[in-house]
PDB file of N, CA and C in Angstrom:
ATOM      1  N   UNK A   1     -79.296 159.528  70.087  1.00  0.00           N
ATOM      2  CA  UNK A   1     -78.148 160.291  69.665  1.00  0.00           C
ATOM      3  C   UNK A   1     -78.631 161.648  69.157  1.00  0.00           C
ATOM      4  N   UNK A   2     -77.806 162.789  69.121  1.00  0.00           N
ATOM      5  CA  UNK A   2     -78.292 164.205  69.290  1.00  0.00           C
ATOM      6  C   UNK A   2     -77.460 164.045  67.892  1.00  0.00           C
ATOM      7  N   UNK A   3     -77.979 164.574  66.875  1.00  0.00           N
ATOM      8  CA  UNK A   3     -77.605 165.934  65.430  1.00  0.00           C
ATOM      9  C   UNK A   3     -77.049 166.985  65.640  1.00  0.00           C
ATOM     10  N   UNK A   4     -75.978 167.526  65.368  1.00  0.00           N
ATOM     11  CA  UNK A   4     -75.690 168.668  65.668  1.00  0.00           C
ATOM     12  C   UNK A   4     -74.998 169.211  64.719  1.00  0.00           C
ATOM     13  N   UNK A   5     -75.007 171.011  64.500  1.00  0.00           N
ATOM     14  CA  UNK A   5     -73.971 171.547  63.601  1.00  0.00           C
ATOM     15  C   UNK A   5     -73.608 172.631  64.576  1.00  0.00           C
ATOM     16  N   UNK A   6     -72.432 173.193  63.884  1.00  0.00           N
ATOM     17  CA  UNK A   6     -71.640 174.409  64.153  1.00  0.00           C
ATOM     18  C   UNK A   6     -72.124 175.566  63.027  1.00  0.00           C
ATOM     19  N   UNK A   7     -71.440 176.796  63.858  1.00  0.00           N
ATOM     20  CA  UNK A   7     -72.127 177.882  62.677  1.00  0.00           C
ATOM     21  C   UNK A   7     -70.644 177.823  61.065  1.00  0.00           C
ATOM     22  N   UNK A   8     -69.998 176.913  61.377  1.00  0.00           N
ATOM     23  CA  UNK A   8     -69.181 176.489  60.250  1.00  0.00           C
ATOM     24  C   UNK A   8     -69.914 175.729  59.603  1.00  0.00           C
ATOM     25  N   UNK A   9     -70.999 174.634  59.942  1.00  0.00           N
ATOM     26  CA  UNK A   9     -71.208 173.775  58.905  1.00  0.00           C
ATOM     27  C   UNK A   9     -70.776 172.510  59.423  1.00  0.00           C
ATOM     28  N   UNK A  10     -69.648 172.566  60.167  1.00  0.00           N
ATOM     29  CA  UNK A  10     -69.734 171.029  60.534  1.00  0.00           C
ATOM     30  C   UNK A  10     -70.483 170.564  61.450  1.00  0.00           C
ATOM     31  N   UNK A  11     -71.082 169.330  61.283  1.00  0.00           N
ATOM     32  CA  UNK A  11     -72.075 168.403  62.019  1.00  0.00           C
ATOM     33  C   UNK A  11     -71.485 167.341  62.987  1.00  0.00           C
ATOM     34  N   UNK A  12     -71.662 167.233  64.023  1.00  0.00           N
ATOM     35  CA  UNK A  12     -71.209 166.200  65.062  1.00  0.00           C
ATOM     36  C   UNK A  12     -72.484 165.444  65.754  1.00  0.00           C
ATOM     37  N   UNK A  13     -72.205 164.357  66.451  1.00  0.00           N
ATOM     38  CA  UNK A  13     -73.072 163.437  66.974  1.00  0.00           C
ATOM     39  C   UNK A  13     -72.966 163.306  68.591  1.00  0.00           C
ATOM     40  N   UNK A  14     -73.602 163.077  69.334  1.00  0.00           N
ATOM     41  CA  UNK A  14     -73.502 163.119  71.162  1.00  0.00           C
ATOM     42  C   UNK A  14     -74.779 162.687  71.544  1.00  0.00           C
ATOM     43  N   UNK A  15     -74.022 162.259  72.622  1.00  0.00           N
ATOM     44  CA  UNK A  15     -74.972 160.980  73.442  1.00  0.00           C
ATOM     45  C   UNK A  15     -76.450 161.757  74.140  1.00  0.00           C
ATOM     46  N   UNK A  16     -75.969 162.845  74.837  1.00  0.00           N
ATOM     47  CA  UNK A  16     -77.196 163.793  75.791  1.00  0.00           C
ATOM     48  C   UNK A  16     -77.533 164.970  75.144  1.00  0.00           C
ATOM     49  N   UNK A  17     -76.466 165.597  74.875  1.00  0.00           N
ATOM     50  CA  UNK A  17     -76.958 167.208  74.388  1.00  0.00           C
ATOM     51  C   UNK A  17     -75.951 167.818  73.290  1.00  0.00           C
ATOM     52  N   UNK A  18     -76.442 168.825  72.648  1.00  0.00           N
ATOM     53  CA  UNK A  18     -75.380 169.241  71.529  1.00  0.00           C
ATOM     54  C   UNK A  18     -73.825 169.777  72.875  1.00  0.00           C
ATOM     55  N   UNK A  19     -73.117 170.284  72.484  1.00  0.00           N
ATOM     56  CA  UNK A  19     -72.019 170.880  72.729  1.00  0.00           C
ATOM     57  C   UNK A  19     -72.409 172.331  73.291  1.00  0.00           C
ATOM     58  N   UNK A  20     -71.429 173.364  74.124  1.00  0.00           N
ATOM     59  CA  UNK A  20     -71.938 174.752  73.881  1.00  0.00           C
ATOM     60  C   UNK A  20     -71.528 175.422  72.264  1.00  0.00           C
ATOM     61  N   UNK A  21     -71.870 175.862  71.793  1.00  0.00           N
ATOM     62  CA  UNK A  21     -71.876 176.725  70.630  1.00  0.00           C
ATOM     63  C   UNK A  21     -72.153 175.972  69.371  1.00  0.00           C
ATOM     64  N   UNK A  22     -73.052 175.065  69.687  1.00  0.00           N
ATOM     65  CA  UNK A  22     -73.841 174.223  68.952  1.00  0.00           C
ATOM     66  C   UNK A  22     -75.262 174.324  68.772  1.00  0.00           C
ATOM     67  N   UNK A  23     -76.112 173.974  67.588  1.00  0.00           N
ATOM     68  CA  UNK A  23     -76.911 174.012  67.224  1.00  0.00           C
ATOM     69  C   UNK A  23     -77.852 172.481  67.369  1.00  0.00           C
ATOM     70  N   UNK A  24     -78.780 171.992  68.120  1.00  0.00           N
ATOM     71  CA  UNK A  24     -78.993 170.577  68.521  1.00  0.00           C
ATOM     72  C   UNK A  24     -80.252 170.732  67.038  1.00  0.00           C
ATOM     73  N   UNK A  25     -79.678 169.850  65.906  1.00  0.00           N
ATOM     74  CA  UNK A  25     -80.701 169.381  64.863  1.00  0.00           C
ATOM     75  C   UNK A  25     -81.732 168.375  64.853  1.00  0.00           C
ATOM     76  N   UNK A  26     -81.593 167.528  65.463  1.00  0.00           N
ATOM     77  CA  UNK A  26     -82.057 166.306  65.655  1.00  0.00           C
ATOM     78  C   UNK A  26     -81.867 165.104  66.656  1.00  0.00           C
ATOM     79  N   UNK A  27     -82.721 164.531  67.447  1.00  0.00           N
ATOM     80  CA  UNK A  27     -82.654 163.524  67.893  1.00  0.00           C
ATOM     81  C   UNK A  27     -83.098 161.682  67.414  1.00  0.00           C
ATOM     82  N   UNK A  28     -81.873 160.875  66.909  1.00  0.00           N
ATOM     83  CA  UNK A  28     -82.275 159.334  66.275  1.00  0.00           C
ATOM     84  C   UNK A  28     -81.648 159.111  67.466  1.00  0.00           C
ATOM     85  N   UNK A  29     -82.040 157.212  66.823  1.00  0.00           N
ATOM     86  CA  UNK A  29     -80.648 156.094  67.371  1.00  0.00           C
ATOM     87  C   UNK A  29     -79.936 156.345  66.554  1.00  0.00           C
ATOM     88  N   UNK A  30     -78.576 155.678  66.763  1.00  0.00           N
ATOM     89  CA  UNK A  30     -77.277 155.772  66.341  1.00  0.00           C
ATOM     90  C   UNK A  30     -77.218 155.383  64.960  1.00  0.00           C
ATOM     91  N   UNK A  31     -77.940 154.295  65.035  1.00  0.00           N
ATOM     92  CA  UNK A  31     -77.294 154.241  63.129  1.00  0.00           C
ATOM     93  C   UNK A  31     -78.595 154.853  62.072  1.00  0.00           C
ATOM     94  N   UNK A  32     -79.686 155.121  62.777  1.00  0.00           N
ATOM     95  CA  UNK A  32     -80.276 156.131  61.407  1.00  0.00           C
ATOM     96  C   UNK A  32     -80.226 157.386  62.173  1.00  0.00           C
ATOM     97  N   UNK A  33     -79.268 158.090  63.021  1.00  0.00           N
ATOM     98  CA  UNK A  33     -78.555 159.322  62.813  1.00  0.00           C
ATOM     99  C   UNK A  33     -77.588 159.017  62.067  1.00  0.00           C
ATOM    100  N   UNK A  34     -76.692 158.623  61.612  1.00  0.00           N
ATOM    101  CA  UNK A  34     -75.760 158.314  61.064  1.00  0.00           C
ATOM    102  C   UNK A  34     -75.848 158.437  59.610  1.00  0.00           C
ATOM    103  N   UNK A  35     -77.118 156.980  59.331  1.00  0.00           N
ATOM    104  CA  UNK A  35     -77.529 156.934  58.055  1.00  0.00           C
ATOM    105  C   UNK A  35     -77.851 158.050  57.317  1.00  0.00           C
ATOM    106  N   UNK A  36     -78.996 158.937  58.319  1.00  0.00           N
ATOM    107  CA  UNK A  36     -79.392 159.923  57.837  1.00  0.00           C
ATOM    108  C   UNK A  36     -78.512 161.254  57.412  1.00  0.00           C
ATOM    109  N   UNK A  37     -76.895 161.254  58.143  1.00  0.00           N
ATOM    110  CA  UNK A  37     -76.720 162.599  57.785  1.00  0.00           C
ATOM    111  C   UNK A  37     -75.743 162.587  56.404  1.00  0.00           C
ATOM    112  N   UNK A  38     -75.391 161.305  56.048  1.00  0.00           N
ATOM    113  CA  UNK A  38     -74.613 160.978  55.386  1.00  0.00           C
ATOM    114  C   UNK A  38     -75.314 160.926  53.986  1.00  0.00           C
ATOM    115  N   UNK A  39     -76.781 160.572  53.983  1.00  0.00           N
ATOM    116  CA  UNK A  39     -77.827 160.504  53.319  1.00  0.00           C
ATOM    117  C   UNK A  39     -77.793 161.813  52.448  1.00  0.00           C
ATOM    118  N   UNK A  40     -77.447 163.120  53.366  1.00  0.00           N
ATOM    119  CA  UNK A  40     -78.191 164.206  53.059  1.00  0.00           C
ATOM    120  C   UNK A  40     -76.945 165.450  53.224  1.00  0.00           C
ATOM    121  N   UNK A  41     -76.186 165.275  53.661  1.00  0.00           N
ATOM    122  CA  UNK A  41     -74.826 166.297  54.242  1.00  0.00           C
ATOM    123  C   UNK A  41     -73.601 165.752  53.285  1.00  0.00           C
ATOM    124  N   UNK A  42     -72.736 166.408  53.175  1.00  0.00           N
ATOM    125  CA  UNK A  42     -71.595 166.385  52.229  1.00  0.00           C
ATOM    126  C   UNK A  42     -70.248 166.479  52.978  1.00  0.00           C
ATOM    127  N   UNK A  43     -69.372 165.768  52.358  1.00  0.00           N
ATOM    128  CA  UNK A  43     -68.266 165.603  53.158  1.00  0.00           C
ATOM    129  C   UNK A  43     -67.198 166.629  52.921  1.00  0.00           C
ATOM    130  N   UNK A  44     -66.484 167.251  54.031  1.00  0.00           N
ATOM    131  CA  UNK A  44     -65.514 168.056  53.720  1.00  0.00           C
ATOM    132  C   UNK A  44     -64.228 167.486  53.076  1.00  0.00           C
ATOM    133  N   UNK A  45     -63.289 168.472  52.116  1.00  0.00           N
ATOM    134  CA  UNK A  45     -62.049 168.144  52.067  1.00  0.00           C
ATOM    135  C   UNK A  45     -61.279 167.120  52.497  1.00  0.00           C
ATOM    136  N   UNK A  46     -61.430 167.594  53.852  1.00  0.00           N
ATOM    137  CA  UNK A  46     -60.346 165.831  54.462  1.00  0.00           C
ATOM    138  C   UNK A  46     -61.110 164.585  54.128  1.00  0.00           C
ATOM    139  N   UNK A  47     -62.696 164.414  54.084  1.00  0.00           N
ATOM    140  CA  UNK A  47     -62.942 162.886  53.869  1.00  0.00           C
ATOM    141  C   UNK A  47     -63.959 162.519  54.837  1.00  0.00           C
ATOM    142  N   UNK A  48     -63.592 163.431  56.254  1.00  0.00           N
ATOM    143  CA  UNK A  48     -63.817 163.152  56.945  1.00  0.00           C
ATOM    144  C   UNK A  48     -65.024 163.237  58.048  1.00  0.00           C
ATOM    145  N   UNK A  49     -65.146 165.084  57.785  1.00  0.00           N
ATOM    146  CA  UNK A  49     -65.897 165.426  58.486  1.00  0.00           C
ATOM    147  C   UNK A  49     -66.949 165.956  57.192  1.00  0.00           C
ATOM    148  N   UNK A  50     -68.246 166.169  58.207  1.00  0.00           N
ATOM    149  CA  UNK A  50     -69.460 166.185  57.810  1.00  0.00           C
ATOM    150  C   UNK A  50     -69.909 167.684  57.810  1.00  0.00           C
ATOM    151  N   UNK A  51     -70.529 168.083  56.572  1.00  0.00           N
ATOM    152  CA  UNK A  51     -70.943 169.640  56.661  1.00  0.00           C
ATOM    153  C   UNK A  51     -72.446 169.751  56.251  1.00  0.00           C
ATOM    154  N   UNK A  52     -73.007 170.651  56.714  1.00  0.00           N
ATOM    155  CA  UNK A  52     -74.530 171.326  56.255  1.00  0.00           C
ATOM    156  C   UNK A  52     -73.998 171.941  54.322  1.00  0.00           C
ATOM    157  N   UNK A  53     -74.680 171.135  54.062  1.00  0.00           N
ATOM    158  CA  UNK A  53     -74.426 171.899  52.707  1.00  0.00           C
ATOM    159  C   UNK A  53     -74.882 173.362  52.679  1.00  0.00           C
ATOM    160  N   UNK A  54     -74.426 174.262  52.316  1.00  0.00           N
ATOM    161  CA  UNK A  54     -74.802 175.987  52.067  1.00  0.00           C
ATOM    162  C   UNK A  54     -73.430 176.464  53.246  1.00  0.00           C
ATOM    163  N   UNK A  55     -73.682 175.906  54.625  1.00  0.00           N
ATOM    164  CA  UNK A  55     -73.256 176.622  55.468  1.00  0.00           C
ATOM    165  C   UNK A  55     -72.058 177.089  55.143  1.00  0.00           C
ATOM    166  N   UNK A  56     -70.834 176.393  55.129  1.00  0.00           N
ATOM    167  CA  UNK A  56     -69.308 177.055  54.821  1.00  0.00           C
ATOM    168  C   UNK A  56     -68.990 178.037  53.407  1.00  0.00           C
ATOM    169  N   UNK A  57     -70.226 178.105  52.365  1.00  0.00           N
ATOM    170  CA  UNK A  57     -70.111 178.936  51.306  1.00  0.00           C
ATOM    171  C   UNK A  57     -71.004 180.087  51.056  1.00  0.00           C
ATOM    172  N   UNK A  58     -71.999 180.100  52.966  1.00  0.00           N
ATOM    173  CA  UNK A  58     -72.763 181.341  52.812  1.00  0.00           C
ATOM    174  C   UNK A  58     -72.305 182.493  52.964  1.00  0.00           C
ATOM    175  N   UNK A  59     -73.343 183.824  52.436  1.00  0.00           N
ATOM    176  CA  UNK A  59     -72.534 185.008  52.474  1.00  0.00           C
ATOM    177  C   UNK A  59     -73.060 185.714  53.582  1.00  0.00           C
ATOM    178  N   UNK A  60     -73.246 185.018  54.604  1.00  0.00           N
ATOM    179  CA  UNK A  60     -73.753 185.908  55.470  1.00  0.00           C
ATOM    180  C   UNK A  60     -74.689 185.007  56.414  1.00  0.00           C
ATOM    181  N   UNK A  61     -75.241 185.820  57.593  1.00  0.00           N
ATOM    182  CA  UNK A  61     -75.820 184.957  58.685  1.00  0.00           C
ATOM    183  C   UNK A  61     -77.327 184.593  57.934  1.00  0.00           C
ATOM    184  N   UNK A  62     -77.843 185.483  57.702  1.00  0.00           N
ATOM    185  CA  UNK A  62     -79.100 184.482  56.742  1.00  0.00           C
ATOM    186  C   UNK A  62     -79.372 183.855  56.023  1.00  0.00           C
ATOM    187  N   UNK A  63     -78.348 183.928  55.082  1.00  0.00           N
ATOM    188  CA  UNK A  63     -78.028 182.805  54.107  1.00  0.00           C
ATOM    189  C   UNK A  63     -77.516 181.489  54.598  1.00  0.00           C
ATOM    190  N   UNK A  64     -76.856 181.565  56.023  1.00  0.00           N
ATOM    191  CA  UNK A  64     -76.245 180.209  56.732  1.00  0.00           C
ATOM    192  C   UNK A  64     -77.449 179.752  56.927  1.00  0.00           C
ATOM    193  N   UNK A  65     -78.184 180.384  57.759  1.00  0.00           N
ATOM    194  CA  UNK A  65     -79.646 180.097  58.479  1.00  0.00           C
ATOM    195  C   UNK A  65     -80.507 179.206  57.753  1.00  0.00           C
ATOM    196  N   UNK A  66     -80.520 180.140  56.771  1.00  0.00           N
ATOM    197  CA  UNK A  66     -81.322 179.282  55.438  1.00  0.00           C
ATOM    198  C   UNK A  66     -81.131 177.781  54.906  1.00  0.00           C
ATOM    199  N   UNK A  67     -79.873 178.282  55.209  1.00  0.00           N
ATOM    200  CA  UNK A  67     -79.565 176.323  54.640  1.00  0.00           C
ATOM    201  C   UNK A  67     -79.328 175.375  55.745  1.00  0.00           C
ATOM    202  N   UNK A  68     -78.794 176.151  56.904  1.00  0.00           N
ATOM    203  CA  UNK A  68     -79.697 174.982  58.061  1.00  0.00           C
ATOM    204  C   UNK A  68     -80.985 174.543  58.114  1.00  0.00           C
ATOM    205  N   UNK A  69     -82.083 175.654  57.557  1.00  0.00           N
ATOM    206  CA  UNK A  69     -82.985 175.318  57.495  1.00  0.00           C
ATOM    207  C   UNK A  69     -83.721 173.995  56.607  1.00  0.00           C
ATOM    208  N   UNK A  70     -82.976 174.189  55.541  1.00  0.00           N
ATOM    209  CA  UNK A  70     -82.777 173.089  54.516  1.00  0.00           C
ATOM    210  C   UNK A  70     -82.773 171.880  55.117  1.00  0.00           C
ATOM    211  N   UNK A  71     -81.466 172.191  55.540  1.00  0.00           N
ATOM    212  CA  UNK A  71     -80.912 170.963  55.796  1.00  0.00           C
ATOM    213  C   UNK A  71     -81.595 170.277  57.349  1.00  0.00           C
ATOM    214  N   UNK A  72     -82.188 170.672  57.803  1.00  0.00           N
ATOM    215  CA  UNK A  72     -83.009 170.441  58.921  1.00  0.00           C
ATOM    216  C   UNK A  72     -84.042 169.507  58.496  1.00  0.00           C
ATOM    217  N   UNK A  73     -84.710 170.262  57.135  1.00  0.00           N
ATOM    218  CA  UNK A  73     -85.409 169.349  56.984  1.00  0.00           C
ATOM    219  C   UNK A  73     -85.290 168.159  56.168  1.00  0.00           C
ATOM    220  N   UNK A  74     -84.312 168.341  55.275  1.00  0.00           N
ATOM    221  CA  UNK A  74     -84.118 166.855  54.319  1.00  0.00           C
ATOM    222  C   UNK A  74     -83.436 166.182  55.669  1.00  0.00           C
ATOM    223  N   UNK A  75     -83.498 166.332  57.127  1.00  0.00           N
ATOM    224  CA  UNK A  75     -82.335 165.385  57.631  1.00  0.00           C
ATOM    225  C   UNK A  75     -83.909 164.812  57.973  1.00  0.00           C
ATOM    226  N   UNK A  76     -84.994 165.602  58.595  1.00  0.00           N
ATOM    227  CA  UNK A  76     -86.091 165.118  58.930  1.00  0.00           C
ATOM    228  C   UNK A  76     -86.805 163.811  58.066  1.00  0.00           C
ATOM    229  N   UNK A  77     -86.857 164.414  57.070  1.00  0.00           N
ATOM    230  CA  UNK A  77     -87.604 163.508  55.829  1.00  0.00           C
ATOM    231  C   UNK A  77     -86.599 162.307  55.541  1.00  0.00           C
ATOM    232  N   UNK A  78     -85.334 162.318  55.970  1.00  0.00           N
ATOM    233  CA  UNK A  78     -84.353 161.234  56.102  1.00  0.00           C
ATOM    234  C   UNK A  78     -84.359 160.230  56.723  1.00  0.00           C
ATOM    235  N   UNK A  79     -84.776 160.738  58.123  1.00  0.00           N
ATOM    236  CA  UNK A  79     -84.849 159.884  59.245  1.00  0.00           C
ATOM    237  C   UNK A  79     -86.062 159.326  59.369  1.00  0.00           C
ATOM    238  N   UNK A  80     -87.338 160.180  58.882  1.00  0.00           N
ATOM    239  CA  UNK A  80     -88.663 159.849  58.781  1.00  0.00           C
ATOM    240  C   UNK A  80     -88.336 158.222  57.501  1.00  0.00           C
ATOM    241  N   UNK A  81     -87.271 158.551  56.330  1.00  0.00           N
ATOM    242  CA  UNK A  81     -88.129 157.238  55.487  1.00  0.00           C
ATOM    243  C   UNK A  81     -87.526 156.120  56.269  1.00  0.00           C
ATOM    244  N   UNK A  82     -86.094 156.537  56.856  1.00  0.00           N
ATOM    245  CA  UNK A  82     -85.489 155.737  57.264  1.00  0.00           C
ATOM    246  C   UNK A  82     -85.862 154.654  58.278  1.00  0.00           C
ATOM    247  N   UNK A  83     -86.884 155.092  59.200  1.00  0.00           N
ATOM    248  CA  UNK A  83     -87.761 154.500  60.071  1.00  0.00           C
ATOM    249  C   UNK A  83     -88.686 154.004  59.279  1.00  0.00           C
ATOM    250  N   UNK A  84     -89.533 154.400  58.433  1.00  0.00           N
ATOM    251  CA  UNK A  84     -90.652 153.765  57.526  1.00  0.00           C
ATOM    252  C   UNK A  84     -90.068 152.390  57.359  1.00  0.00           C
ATOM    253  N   UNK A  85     -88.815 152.162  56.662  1.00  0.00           N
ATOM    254  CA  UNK A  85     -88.615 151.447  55.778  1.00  0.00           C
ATOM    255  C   UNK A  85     -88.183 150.353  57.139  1.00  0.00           C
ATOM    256  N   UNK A  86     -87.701 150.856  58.267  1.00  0.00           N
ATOM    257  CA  UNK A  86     -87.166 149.467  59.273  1.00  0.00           C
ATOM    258  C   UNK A  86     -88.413 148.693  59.605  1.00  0.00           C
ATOM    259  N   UNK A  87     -89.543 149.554  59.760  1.00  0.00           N
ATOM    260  CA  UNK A  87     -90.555 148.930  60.185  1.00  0.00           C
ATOM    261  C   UNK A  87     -91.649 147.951  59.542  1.00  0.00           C
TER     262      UNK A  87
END
């Protein structure tokens, strides 16, 4: 399963490849992608959907960047314990 965000911040999941105007974060299986983004990403308003923390309250394109960057990697170190610990 593919990781993905938008330059909004929201994060979506897909079987082969991110979307066009998507950002491809990561490749898991399904449930420690899952585990992991929930682990580490914050939920919007509705409940529902999933955001890069920083992204929807940055002031600007480097400041978004930045916290993708972040968030790139706590999803890494997510998925990394997350596998440790199945095995």
């Amino acid at each position: 399963m593919i990781i993905y965000a938008y330059r909004s911040g929201e994060i979506g999941f897909a079987l082969r490849k991110a979307p066009a105007g998507a950002i491809a974060l990561r490749k898991a299986p399904h449930s420690v992608a899952e585990k992991a983004v929930h682990g580490c990403a914050r939920l919007a308003y509705d409940n529902q959907t999933w955001l890069v923390p920083g992204i929807p309250e940055s002031r600007g394109e480097d400041e978004a960047y930045q916290a993708l960057c972040d968030f790139g990697q706590r999803l890494n170190d997510r998925i990394h314990a997350l596998r440790s610990a199945a095995a």
